[in-house]
Protein backbone atom coordinates (compact mmCIF):
# COMPACT_ATOMS: atom_id res chain seq x y z
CA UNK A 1 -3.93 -4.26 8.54
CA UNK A 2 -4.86 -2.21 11.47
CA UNK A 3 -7.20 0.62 11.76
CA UNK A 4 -4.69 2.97 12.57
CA UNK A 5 -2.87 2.27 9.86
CA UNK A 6 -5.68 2.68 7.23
CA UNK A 7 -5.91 6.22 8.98
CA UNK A 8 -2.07 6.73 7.78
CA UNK A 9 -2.29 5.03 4.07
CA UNK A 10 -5.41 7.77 3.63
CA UNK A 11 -3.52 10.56 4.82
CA UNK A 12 -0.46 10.00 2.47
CA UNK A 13 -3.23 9.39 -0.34
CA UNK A 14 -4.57 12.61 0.49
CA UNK A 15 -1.25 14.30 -0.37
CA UNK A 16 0.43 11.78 -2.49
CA UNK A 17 -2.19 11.32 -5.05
CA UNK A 18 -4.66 14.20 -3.82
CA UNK A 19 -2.37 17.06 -3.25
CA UNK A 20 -4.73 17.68 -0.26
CA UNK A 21 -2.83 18.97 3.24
CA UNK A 22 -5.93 19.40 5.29
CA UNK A 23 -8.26 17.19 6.74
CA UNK A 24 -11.13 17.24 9.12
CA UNK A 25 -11.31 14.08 12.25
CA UNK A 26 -15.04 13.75 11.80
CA UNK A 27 -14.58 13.11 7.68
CA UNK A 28 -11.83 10.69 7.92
CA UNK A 29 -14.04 8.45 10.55
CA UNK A 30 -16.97 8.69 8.33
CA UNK A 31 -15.23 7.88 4.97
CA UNK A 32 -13.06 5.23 6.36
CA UNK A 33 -16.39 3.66 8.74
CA UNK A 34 -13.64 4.01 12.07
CA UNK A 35 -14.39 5.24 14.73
CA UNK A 36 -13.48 8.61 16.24
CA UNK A 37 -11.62 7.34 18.94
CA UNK A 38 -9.63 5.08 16.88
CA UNK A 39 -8.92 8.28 14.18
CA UNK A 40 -7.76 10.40 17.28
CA UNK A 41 -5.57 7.40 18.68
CA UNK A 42 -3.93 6.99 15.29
CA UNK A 43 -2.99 10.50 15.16
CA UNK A 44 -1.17 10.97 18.35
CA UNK A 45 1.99 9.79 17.21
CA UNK A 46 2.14 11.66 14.10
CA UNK A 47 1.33 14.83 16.05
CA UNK A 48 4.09 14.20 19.17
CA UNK A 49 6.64 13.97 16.08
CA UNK A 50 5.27 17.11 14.18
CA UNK A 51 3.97 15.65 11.27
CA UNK A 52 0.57 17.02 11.60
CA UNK A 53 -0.64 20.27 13.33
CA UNK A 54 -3.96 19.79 15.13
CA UNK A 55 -6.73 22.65 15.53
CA UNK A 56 -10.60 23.18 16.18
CA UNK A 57 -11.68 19.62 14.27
CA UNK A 58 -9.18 19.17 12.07
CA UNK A 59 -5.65 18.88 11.22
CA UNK A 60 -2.81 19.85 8.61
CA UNK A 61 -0.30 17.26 7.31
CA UNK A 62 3.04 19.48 7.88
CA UNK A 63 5.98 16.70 7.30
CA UNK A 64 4.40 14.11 4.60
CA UNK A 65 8.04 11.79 5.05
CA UNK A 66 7.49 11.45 8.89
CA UNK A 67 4.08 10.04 8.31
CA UNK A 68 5.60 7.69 5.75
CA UNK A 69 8.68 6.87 7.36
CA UNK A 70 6.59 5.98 10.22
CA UNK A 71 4.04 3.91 8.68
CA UNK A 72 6.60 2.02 6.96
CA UNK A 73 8.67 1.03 10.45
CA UNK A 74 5.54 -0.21 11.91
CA UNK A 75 3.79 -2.09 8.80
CA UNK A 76 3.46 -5.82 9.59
CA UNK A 77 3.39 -7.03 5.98
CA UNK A 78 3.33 -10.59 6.61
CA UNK A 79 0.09 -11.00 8.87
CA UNK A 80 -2.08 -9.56 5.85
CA UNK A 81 -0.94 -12.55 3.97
CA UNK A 82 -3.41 -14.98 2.90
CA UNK A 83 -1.31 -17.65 0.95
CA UNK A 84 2.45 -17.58 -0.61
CA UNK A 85 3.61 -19.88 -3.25
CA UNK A 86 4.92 -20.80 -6.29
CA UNK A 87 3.09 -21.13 -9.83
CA UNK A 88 3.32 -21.73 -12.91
CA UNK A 89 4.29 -18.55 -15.92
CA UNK A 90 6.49 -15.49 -16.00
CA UNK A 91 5.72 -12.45 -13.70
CA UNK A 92 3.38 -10.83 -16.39
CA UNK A 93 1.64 -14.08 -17.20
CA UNK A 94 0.53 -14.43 -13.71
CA UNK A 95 -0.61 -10.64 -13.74
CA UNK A 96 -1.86 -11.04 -16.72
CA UNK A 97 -4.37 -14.25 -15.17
CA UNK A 98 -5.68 -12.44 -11.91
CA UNK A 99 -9.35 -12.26 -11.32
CA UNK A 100 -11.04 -9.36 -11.11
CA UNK A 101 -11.01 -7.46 -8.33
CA UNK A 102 -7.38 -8.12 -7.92
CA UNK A 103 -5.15 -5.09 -6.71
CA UNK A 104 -1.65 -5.17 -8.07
CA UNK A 105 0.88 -4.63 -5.39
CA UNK A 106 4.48 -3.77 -4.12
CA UNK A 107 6.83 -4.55 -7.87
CA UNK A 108 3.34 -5.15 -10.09
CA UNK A 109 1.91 -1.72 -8.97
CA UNK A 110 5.49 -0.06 -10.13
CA UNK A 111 5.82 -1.61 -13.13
CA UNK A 112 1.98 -0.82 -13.84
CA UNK A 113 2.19 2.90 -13.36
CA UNK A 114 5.86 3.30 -15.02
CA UNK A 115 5.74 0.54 -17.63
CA UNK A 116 9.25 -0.61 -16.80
CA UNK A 117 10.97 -2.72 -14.01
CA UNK A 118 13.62 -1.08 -12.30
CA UNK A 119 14.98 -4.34 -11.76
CA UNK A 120 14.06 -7.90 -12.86
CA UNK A 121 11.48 -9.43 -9.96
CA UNK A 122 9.83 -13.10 -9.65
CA UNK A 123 7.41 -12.17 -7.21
CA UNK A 124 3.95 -10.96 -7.51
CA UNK A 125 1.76 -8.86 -4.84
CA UNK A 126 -1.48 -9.17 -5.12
CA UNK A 127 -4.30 -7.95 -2.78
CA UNK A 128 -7.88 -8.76 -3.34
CA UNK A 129 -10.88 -8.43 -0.66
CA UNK A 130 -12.10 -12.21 -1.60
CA UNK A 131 -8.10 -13.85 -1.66
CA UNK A 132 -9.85 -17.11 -1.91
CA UNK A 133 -10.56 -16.17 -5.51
CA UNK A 134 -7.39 -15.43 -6.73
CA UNK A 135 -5.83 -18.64 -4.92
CA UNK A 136 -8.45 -21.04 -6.44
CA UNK A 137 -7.36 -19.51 -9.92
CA UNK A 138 -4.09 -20.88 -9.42
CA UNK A 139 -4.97 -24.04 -7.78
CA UNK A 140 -3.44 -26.58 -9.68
CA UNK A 141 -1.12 -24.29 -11.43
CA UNK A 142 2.19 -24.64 -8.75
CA UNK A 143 5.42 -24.80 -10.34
CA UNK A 144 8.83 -23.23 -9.80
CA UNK A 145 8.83 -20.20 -11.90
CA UNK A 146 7.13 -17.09 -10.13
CA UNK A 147 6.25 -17.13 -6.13
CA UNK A 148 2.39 -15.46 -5.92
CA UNK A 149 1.69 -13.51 -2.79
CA UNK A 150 -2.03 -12.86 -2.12
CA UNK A 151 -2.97 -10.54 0.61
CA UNK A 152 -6.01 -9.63 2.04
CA UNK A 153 -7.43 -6.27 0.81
CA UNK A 154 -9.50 -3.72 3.68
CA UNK A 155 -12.01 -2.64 1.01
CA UNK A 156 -11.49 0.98 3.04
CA UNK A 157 -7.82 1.17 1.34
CA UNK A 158 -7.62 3.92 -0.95
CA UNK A 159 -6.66 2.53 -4.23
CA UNK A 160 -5.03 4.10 -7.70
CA UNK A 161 -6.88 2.30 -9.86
CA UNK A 162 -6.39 -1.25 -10.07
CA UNK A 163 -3.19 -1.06 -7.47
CA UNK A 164 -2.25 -0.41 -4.47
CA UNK A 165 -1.82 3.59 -3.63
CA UNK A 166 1.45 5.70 -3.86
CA UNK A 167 2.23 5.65 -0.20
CA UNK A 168 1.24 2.35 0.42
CA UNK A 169 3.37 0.66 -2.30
CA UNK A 170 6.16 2.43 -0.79
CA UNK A 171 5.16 1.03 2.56
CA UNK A 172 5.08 -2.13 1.44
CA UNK A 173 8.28 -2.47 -0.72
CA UNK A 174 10.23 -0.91 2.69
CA UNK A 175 8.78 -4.31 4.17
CA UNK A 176 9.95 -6.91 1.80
CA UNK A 177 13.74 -8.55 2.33
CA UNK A 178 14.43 -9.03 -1.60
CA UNK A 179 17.70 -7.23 -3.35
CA UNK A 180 15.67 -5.76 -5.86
CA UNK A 181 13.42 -3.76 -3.43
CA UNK A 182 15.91 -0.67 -3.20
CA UNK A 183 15.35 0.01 -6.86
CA UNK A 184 11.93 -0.07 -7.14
CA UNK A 185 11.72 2.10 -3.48
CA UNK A 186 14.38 4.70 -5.33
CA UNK A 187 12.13 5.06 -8.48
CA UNK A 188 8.59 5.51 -5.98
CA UNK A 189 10.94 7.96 -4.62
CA UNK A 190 11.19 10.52 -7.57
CA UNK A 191 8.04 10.29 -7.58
CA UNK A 192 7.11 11.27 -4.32
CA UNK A 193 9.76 13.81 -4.24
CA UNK A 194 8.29 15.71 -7.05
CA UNK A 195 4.76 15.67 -5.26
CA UNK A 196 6.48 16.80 -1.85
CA UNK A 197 9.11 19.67 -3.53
């Protein structure tokens, strides 16, 4: 994932999950370790399309569905991916076996916060800052049943809890080609909606 975008996945968590609107340059490049440069650069676009207001040192987030509507356009899901394939179990088996450290994902991260699918799903998401881990737990376990996804995690991703965060699940979802996508995007939606009204 690119700096930049690790500058937009903390602003939504800021106001997704924070219910914070304001934010200061020099506090995002110090939490995040980024530089400056790189912070300012990531928020040029978000300012030309009035989704932030800039003044003094820091910023406002004015339109939070610009800055998610944008991220999601220009997310490049598929070169964070460490290794895609099939094994062995149901969908919450294979959850159920993930080492620790492992960062439930995209349908996973829904059904974790909601306790229900919107729709059925094979596939499972999984981010973890050592992937190697979580693919040597399944070596030897391929089969035809569930397809495991493991991406690699930028420990400076802000999390909720032991998944991915509101805004970046979103992201994410927006990026994957399966049916069932739209009806796990629609129920992120109500919540995001009910932050945002």
């Amino acid at each position: 994932m690119k700096k930049i975008e690790i500058v937009w996945c903390q602003l939504l968590f800021e106001v997704l999950e924070k219910r914070q609107t304001r934010f200061q340059i020099q506090e995002l490049a110090s939490k995040l370790g980024i530089s400056l440069s790189t912070v300012h650069h990531s928020l040029i676009n978000l300012r030309q399309m009035g989704a932030i207001e800039m003044g003094g040192n820091g910023g406002q987030i004015i339109d939070t569905e610009k800055i998610l509507m944008h991220w999601a356009n220009n997310r490049k899901l598929d070169t964070d991916i460490v290794f895609r394939g099939k094994v062995c179990g149901q969908v919450t088996e294979v959850e159920g076996l993930l080492p620790a450290g492992s960062i439930l994902g995209a349908y996973s991260a829904v059904v974790s916060w909601y306790k229900e699918a919107p729709a059925d799903y094979s596939t499972v998401y999984v981010y973890h800052s050592n992937a190697n881990k979580v693919i040597e737990r399944f070596k030897g376990e391929e089969g035809d049943e569930t397809e495991l996804v493991v991406l690699q995690l930028d420990k400076r991703l802000p999390l909720r809890g032991e998944t991915t965060s509101l805004g970046h699940t979103f992201v994410d979802l927006w990026n994957i080609k399966d049916w069932m996508t739209k009806d796990f995007i629609k129920r992120i939606r109500q919540e995001i909606d009910e932050v945002l009204s």
